[in-house]
PDB file of N, CA and C in Angstrom:
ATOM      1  N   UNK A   1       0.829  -1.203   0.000  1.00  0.00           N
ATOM      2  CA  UNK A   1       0.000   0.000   0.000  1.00  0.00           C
ATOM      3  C   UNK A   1       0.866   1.257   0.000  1.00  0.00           C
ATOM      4  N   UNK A   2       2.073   1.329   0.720  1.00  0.00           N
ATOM      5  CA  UNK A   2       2.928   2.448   0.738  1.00  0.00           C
ATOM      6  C   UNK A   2       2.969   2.776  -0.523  1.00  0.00           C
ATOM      7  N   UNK A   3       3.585   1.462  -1.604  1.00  0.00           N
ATOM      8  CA  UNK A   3       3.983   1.916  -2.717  1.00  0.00           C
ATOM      9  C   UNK A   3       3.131   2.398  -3.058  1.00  0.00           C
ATOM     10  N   UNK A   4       1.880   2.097  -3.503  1.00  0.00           N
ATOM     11  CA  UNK A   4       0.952   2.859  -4.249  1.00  0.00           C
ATOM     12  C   UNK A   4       1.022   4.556  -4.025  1.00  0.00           C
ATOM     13  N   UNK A   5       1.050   5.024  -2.692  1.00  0.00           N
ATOM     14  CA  UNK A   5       1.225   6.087  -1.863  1.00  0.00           C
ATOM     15  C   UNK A   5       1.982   6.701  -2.622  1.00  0.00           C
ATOM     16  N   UNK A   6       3.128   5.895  -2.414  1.00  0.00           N
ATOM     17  CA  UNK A   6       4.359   6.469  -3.148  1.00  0.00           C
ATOM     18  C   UNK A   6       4.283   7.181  -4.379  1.00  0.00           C
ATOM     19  N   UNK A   7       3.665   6.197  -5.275  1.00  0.00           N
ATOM     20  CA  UNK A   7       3.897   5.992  -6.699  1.00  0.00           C
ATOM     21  C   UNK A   7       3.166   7.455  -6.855  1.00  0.00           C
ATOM     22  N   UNK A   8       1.464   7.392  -6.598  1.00  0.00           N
ATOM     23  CA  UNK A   8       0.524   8.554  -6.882  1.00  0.00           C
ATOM     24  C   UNK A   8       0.904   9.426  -6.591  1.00  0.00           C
ATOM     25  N   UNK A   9       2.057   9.641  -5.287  1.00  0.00           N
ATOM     26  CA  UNK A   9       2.547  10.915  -4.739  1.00  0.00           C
ATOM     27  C   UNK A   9       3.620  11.678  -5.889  1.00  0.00           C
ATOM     28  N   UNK A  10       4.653  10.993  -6.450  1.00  0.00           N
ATOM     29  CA  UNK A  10       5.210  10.783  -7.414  1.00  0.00           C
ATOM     30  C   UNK A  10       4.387  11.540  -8.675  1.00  0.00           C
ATOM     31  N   UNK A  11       4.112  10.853  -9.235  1.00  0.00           N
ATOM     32  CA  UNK A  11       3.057  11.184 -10.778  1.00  0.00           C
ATOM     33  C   UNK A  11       2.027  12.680 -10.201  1.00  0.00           C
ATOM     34  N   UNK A  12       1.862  12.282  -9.440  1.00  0.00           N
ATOM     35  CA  UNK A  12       1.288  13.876  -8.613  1.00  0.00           C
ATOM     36  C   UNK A  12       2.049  15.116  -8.656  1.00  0.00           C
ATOM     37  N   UNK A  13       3.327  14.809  -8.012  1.00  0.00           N
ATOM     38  CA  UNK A  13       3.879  16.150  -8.405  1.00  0.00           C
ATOM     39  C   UNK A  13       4.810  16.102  -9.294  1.00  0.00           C
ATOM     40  N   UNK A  14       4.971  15.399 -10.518  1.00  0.00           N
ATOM     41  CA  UNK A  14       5.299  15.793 -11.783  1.00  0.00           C
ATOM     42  C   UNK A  14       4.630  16.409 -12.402  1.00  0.00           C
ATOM     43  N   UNK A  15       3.063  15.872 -12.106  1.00  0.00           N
ATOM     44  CA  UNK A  15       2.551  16.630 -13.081  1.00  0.00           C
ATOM     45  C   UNK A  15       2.161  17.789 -12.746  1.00  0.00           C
ATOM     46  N   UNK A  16       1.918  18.209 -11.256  1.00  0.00           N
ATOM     47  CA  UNK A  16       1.632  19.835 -10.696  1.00  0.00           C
ATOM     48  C   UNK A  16       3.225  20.442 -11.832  1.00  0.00           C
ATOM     49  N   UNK A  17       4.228  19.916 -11.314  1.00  0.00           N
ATOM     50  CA  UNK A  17       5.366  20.770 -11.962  1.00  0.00           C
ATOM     51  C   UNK A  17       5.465  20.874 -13.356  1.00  0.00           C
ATOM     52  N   UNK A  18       4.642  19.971 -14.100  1.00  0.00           N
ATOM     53  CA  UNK A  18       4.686  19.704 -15.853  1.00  0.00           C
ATOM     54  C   UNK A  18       3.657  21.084 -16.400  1.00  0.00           C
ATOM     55  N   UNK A  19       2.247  21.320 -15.414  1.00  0.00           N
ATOM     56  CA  UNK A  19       1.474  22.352 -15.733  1.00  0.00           C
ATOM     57  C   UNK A  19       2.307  23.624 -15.086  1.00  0.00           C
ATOM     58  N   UNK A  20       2.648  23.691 -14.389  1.00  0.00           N
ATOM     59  CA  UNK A  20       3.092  25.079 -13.503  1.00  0.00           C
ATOM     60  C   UNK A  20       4.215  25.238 -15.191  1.00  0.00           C
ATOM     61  N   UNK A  21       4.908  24.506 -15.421  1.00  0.00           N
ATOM     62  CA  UNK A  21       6.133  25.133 -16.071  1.00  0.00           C
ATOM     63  C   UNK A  21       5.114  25.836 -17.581  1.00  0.00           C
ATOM     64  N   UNK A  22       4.073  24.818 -17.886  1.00  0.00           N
ATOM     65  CA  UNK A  22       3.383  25.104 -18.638  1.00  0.00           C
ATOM     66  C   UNK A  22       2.653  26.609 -18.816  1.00  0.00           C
ATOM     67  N   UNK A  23       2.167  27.096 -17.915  1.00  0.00           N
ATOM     68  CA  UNK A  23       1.339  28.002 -17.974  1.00  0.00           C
ATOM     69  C   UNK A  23       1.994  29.503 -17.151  1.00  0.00           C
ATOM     70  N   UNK A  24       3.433  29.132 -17.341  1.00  0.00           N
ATOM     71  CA  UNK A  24       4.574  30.165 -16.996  1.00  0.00           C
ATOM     72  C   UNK A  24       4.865  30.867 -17.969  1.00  0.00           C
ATOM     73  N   UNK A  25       4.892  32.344 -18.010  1.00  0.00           N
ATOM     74  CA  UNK A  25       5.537  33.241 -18.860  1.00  0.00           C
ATOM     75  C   UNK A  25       7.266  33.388 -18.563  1.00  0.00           C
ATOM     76  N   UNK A  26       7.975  33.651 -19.639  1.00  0.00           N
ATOM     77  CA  UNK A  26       8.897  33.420 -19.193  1.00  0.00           C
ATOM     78  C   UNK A  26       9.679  34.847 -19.701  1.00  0.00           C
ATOM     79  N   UNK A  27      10.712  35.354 -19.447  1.00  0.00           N
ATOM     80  CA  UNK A  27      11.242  36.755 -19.860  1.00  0.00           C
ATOM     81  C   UNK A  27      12.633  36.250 -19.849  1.00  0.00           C
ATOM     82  N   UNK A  28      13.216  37.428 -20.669  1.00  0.00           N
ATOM     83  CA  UNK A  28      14.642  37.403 -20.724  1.00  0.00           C
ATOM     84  C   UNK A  28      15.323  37.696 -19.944  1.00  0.00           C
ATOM     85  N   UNK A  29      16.237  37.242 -19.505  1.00  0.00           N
ATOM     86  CA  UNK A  29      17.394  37.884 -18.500  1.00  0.00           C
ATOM     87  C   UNK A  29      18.827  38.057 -19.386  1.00  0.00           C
ATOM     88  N   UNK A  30      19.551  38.767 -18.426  1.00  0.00           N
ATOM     89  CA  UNK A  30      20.994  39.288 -18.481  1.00  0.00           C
ATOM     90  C   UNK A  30      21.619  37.998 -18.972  1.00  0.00           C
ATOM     91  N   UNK A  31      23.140  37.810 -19.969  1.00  0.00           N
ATOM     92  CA  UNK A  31      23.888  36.489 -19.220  1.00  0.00           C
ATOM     93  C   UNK A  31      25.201  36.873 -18.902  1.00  0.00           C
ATOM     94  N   UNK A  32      25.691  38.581 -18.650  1.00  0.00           N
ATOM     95  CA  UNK A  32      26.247  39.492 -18.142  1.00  0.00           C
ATOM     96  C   UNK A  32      26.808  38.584 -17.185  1.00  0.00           C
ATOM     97  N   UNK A  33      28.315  38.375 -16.770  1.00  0.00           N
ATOM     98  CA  UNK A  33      28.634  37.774 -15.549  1.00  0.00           C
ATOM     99  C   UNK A  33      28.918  38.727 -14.747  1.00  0.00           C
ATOM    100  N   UNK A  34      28.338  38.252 -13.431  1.00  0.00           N
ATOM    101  CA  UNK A  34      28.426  38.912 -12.279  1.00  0.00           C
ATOM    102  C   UNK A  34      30.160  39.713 -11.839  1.00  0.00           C
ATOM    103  N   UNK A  35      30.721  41.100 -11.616  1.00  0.00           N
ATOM    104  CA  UNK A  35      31.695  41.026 -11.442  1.00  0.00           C
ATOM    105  C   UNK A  35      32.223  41.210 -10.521  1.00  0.00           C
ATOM    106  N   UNK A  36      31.557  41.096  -9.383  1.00  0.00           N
ATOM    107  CA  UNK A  36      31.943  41.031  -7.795  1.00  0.00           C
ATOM    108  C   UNK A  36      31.966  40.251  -7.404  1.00  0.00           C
ATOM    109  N   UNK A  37      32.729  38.936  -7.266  1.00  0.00           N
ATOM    110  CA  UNK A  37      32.536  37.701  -6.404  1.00  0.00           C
ATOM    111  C   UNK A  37      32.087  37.385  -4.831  1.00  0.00           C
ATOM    112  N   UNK A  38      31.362  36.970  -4.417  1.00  0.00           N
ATOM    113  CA  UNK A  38      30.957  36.753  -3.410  1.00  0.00           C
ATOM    114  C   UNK A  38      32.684  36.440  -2.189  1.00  0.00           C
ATOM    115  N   UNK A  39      32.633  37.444  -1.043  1.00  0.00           N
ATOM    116  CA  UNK A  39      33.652  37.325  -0.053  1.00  0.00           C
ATOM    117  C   UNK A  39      33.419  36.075   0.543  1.00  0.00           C
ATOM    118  N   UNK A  40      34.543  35.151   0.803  1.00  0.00           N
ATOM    119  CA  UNK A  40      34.344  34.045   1.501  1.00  0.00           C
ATOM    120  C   UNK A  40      35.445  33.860   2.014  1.00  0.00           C
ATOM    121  N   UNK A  41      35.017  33.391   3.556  1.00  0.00           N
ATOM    122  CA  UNK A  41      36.093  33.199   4.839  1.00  0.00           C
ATOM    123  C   UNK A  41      37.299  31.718   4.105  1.00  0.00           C
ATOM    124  N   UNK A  42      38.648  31.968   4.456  1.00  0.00           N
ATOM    125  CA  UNK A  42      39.307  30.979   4.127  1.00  0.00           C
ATOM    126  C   UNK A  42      38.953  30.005   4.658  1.00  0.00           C
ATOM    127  N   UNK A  43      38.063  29.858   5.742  1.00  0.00           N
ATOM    128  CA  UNK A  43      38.218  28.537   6.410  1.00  0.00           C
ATOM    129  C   UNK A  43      36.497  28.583   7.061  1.00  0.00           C
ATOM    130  N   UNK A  44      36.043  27.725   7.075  1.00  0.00           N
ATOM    131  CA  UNK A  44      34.280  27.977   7.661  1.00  0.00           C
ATOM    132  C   UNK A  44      33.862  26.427   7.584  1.00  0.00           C
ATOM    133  N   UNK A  45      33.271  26.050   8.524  1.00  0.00           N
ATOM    134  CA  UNK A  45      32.495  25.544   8.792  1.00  0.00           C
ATOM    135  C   UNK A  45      31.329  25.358   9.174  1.00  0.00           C
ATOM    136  N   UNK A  46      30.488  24.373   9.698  1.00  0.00           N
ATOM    137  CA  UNK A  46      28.794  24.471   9.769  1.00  0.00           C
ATOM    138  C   UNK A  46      28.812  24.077  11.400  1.00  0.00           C
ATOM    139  N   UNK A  47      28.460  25.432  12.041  1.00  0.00           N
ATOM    140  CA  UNK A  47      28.104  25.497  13.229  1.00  0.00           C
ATOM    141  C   UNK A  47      27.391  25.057  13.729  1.00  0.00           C
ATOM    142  N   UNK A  48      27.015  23.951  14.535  1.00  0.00           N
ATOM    143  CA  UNK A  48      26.068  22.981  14.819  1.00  0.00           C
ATOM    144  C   UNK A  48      24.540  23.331  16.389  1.00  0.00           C
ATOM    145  N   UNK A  49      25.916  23.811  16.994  1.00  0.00           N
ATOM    146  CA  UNK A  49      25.718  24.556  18.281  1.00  0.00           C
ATOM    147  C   UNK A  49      24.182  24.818  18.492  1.00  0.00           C
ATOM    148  N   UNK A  50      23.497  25.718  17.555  1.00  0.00           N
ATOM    149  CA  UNK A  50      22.213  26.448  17.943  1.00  0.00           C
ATOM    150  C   UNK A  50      21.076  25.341  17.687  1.00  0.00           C
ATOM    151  N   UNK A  51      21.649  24.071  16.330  1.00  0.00           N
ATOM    152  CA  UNK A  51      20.573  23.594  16.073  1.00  0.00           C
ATOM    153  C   UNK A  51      20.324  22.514  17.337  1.00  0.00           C
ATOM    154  N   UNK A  52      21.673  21.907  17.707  1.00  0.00           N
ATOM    155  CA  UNK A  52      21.543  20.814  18.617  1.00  0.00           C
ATOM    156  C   UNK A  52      21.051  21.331  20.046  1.00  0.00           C
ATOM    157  N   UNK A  53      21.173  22.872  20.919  1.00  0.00           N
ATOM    158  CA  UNK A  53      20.936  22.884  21.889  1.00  0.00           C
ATOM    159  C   UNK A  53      19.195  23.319  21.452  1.00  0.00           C
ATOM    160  N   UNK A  54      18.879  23.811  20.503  1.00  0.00           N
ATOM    161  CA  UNK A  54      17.509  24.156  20.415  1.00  0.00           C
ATOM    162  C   UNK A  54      16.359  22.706  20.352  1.00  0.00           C
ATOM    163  N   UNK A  55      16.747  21.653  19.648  1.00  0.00           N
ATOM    164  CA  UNK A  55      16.116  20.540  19.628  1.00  0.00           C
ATOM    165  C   UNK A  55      16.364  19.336  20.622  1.00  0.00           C
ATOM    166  N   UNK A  56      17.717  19.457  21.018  1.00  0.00           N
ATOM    167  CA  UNK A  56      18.277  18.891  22.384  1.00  0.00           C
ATOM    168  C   UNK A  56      18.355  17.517  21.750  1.00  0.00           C
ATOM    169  N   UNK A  57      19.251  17.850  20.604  1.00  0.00           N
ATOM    170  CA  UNK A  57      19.553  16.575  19.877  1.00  0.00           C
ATOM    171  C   UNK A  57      21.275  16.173  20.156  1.00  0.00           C
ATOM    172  N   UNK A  58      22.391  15.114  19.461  1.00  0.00           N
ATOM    173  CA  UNK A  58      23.307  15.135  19.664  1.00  0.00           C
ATOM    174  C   UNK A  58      23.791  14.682  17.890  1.00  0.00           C
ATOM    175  N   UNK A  59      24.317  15.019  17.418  1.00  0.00           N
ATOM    176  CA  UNK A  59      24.539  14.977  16.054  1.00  0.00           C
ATOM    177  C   UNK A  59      26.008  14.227  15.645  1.00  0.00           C
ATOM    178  N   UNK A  60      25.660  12.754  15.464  1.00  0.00           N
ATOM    179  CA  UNK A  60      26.705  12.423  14.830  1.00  0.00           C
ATOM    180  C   UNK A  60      27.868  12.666  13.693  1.00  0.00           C
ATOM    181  N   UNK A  61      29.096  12.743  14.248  1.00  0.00           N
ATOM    182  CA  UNK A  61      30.129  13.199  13.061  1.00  0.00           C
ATOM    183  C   UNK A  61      30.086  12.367  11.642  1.00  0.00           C
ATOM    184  N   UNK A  62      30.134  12.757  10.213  1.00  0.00           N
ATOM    185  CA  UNK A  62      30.040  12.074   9.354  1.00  0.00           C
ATOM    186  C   UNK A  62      30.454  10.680   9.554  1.00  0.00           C
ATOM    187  N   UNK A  63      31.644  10.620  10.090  1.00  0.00           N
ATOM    188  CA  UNK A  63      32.706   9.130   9.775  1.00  0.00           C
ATOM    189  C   UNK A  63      31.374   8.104  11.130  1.00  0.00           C
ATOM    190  N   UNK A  64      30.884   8.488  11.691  1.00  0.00           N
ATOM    191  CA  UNK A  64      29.845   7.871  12.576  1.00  0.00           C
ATOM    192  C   UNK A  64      28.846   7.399  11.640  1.00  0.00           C
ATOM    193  N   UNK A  65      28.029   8.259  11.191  1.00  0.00           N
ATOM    194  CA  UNK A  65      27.076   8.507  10.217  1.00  0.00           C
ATOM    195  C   UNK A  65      27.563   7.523   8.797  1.00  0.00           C
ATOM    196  N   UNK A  66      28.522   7.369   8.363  1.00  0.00           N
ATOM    197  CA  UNK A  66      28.933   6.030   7.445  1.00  0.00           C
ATOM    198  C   UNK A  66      28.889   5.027   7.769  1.00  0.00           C
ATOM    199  N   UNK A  67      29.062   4.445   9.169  1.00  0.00           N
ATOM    200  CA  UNK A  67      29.182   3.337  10.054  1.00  0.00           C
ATOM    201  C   UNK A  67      27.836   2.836  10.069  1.00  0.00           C
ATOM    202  N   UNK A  68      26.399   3.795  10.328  1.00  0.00           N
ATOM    203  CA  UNK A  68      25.341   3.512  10.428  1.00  0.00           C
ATOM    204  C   UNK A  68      24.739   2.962   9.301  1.00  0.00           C
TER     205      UNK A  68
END
């Protein structure tokens, strides 16, 4: 039964997205490249901190997360 779920859920929103693209006007844009590059820190990472104390979760490190 899931599958079925699945499947209709599937074919469902292809086809919402097959009419939406359909009945879209579409305009021209620039293909001008941008000439300010976006500033980016030499070194950055993904701060985990706010999401784990807000949900009071504990978030396994990738090389954990492969193991599973």
């Amino acid at each position: 039964m899931q599958d079925n779920i699945q499947t209709l859920l599937s074919k469902l929103s292809i086809q919402i997205i097959f009419l939406s693209l359909l009945h879209k006007k579409s305009s021209r844009i620039s293909i001008q490249p941008i000439s300010t590059p976006a500033k980016r820190p030499k070194y950055s990472v993904l701060d985990k901190t706010k999401i784990k104390s807000t949900l009071g979760i504990q978030i396994k490190s990738w090389k954990e997360r492969l193991k599973a």
